[in-house]
Structures are given as C-alpha cells and as structure tokens.
C-alpha atoms as a PDB file:
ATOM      1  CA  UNK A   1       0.000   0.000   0.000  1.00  0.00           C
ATOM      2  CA  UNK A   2       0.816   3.708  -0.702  1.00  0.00           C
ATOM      3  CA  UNK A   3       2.682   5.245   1.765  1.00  0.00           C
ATOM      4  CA  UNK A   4       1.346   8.767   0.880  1.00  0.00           C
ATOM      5  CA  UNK A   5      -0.234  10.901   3.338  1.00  0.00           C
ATOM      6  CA  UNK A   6      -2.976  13.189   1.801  1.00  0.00           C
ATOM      7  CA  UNK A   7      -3.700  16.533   4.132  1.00  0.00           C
ATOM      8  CA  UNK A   8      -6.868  16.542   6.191  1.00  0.00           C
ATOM      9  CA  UNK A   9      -9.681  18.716   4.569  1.00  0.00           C
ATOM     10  CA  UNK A  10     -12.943  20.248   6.456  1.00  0.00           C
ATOM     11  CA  UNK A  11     -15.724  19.187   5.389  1.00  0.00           C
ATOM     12  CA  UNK A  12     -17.002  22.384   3.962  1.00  0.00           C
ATOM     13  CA  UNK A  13     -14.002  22.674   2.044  1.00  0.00           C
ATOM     14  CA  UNK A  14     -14.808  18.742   0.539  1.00  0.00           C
ATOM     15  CA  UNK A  15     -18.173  20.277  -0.409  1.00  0.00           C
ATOM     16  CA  UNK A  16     -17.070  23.011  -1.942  1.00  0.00           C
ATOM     17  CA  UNK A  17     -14.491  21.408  -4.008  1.00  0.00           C
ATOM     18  CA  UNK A  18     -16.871  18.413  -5.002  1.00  0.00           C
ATOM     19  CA  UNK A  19     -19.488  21.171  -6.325  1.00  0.00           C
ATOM     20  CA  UNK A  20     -16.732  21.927  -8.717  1.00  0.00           C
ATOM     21  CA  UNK A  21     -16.796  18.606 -10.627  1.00  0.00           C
ATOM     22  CA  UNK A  22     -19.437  18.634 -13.069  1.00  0.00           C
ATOM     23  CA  UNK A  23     -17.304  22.310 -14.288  1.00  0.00           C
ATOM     24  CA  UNK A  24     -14.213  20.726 -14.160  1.00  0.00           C
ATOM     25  CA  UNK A  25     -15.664  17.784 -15.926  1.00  0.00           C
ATOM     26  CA  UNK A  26     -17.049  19.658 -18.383  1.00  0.00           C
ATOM     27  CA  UNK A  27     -13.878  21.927 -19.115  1.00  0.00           C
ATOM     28  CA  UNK A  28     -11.887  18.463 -19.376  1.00  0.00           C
ATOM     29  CA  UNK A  29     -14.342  17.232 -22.339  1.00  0.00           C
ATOM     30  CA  UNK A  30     -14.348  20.478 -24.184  1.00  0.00           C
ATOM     31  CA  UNK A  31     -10.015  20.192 -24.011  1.00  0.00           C
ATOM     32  CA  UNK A  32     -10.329  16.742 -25.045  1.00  0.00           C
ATOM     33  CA  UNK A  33     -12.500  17.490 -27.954  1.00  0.00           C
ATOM     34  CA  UNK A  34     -10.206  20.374 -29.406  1.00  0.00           C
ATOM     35  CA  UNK A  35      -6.559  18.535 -28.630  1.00  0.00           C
ATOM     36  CA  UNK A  36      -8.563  15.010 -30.633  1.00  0.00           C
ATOM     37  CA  UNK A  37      -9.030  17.581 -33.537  1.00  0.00           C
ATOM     38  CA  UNK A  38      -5.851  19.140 -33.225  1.00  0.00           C
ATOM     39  CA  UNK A  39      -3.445  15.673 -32.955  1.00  0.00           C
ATOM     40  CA  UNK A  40      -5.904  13.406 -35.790  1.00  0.00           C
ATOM     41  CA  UNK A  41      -8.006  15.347 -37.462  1.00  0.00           C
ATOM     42  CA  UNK A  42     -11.203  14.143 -36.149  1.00  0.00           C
ATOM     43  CA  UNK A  43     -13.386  12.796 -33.738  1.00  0.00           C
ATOM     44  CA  UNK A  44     -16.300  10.737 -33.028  1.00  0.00           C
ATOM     45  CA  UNK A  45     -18.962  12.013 -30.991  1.00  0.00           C
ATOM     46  CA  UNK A  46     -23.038  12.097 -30.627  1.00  0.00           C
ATOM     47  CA  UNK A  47     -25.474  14.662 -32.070  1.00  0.00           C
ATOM     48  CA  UNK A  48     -29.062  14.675 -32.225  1.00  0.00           C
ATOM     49  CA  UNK A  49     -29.388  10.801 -31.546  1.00  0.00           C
ATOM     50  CA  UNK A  50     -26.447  10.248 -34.631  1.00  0.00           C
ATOM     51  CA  UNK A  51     -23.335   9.332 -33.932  1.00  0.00           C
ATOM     52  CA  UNK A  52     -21.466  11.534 -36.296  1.00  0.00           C
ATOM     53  CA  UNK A  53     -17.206  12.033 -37.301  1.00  0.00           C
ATOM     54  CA  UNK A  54     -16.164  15.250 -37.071  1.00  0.00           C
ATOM     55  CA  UNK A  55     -13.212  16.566 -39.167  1.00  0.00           C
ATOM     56  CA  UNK A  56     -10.643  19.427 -38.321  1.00  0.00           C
ATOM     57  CA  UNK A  57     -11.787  20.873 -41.812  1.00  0.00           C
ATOM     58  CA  UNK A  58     -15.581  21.322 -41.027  1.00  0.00           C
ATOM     59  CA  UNK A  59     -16.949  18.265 -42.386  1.00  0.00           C
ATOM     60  CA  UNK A  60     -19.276  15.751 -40.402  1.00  0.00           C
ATOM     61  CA  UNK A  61     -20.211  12.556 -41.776  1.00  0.00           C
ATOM     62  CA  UNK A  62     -23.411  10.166 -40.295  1.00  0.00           C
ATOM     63  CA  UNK A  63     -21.483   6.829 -38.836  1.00  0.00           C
ATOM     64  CA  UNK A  64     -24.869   5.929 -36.945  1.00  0.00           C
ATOM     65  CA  UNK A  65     -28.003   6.512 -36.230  1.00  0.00           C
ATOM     66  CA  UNK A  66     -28.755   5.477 -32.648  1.00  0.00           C
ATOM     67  CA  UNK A  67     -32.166   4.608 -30.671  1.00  0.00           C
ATOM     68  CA  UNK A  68     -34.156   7.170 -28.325  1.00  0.00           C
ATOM     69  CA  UNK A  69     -32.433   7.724 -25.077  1.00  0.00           C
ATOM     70  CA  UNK A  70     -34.143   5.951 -22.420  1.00  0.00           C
ATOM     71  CA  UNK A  71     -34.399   7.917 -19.045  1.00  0.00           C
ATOM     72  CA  UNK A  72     -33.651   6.093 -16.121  1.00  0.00           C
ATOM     73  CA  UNK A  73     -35.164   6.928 -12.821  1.00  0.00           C
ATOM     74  CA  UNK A  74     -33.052   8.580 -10.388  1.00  0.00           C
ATOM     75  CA  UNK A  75     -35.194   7.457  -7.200  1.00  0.00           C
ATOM     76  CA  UNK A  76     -36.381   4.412  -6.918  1.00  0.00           C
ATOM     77  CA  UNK A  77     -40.239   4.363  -6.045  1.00  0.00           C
ATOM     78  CA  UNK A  78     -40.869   3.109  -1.983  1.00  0.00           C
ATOM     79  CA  UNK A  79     -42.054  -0.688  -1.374  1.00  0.00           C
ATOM     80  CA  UNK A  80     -43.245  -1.801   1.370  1.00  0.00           C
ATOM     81  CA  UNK A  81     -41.164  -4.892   2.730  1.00  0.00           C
ATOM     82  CA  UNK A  82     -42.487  -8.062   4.990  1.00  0.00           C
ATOM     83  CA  UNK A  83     -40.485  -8.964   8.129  1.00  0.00           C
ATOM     84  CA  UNK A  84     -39.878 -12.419   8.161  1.00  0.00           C
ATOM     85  CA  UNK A  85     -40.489 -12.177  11.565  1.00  0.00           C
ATOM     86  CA  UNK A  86     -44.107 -11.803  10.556  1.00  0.00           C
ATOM     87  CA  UNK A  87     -44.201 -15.048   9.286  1.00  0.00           C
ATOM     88  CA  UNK A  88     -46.079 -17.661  10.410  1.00  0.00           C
ATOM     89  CA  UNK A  89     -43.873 -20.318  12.129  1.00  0.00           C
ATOM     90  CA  UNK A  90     -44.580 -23.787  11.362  1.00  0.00           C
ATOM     91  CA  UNK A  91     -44.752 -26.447  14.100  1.00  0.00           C
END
C-alpha cells in the first residue's frame, strides 16, 4: 500500500471542491475534444441521436443513427417490505 499521506480537509471545504466537478468535468471534455481535432483530425462524438465524425476541416459525416435515449429513474419508487419475523412459524 501507498505510503502517501494526503492533508486533512474540512468538510465544507470537501463540499465546496466536489461542487466543482461537473465544471471541471465539463472543461476536461471540451479540451479533449479540441486537442482530438488538433493531434488526428477528427473525432467521433453524438449529435441529435447520430453518432457523427467530425473533421478538423468542417466536415461531419453520419457513422450511426442510434435509438431514443431511455431515461432512467433517479429514485427508486418506496415498497413496502415483509419482516420475516411476521411469518407464520410452522410447528
């Protein structure tokens, strides 16, 4: 195992910097994007349901069309849930 010690943070401080990530995530795809261009001279990505390649000179070609997006629930509804101590015990 590491031997690394990592400083002790507060926890409003964790919050804080965890509130960051979807930005930072974010700001990470966008660089990713533009460097992909830069370096081949393309790059596959999704656009109204299509999977299209992109080129550094403007062009975007249809690889795929995909199927509708299908939403999953964030919350899961409430069940209600049997003891097994309410069972009935068999002699």
């Amino acid at each position: 195992m590491s031997s690394r010690k990592f400083p002790k943070i507060e926890e409003g401080e964790m919050r804080r910097q965890e509130a960051r990530l979807p930005d930072l995530a974010k700001v990470a795809g966008e660089n990713a994007h533009r460097r992909s261009l830069q370096r081949f001279g393309q790059v596959l990505t999704v656009q109204n349901n299509q999977m299209v390649d992109l080129r550094s000179d403007g062009s975007v070609t249809v690889v795929k069309t995909l199927p509708p997006v299908i939403k999953v629930p964030t919350t899961l509804p409430k069940v209600k849930v049997r003891l097994a101590a309410k069972r009935k015990k068999q002699p």
